[in-house]
Protein backbone atom coordinates (compact mmCIF):
# COMPACT_ATOMS: atom_id res chain seq x y z
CA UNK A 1 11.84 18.11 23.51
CA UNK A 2 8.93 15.50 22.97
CA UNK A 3 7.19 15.11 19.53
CA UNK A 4 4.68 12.92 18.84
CA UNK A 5 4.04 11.87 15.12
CA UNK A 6 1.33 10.20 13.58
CA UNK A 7 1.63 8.06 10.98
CA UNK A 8 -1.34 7.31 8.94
CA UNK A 9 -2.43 3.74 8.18
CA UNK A 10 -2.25 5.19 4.40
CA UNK A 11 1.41 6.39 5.04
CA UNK A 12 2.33 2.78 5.25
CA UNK A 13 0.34 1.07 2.41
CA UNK A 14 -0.35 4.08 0.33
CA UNK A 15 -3.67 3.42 -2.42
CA UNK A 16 -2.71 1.77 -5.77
CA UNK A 17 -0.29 -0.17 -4.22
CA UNK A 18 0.09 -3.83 -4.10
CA UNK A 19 -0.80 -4.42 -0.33
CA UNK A 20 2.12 -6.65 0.84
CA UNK A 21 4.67 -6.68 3.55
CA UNK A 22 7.05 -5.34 0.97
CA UNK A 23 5.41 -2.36 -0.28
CA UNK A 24 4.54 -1.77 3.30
CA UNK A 25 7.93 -1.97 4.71
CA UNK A 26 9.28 0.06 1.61
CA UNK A 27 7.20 2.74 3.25
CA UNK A 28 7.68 2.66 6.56
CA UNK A 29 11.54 2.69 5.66
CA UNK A 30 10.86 6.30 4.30
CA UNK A 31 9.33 7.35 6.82
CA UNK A 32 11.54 6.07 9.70
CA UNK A 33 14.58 7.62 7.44
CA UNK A 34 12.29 10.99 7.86
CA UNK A 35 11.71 10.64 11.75
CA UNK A 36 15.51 9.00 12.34
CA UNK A 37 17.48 12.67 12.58
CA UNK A 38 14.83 13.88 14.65
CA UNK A 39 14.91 10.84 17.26
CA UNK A 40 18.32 11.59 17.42
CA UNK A 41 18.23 15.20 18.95
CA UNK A 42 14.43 14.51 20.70
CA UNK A 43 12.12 12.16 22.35
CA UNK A 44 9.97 10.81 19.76
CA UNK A 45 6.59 9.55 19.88
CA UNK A 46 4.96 7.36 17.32
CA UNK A 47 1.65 6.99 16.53
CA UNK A 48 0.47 4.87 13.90
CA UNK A 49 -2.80 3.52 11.82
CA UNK A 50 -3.82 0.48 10.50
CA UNK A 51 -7.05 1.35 7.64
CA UNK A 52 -5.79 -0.72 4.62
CA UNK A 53 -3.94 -3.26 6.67
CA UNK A 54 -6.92 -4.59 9.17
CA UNK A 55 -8.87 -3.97 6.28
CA UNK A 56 -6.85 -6.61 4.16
CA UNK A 57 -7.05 -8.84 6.91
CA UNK A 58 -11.07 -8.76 7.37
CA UNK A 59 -11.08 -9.84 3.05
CA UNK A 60 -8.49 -12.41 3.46
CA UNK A 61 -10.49 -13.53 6.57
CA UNK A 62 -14.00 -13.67 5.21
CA UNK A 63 -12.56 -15.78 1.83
CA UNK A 64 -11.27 -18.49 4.18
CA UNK A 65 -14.11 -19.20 6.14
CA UNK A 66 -16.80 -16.10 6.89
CA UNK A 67 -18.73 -17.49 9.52
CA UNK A 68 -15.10 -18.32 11.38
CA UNK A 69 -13.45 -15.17 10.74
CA UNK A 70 -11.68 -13.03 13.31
CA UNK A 71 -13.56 -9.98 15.12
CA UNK A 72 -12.22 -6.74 14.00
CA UNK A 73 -10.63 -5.87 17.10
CA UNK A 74 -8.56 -9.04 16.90
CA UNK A 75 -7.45 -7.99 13.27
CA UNK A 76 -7.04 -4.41 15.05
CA UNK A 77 -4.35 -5.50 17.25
CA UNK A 78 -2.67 -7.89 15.07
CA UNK A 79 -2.12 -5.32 12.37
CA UNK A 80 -1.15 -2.22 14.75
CA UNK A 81 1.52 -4.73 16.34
CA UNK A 82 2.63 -5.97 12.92
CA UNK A 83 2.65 -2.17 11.92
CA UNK A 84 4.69 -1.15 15.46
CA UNK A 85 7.13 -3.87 14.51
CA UNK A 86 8.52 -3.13 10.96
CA UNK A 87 8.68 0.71 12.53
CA UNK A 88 10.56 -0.47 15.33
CA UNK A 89 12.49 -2.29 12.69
CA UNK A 90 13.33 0.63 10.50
CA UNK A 91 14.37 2.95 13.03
CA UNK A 92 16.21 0.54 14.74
CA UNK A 93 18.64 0.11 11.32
CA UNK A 94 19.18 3.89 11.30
CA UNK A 95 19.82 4.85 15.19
CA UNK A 96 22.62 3.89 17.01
CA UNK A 97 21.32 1.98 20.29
């Protein structure tokens, strides 16, 4: 069977938390120990946000230099392939290939 989950950009850097790679990748290990036993029996989809980390990004931008910071969809796609990539990690640990 084929599920699709979605993962909330909040799932992965949930509020009150310091937003770093490590609290993020502390959550996405959660989750991907979660979604591991079903990738095992089905085809799994995963869908994924990116609120707090583009977010993050846009600050961080806009204190270096705000007239020379990076267009949101930029940040967009840097954070959903950072995000897609500690997943991919996670899972990866867990499932045998």
């Amino acid at each position: 069977m084929r599920i699709v989950v979605a993962l909330g950009g909040n799932a992965l850097l949930k509020r009150g938390e310091p937003m770093t790679a490590q609290a993020q990748r502390a959550n996405v290990k959660v989750a991907a120990e979660a979604l591991a036993a079903i990738a095992q029996e089905h085809q799994l989809i995963i869908s994924h946000g990116n609120g707090p980390q583009v977010g993050l990004l846009a600050l961080q931008g806009a204190a270096y230099k705000p007239d020379e910071a990076y267009p949101l969809d930029v940040l967009g796609a840097e954070t959903e392939g950072m995000s897609g990539y500690m997943i991919e990690q996670e899972l990866g640990n867990l499932l045998p290939f």
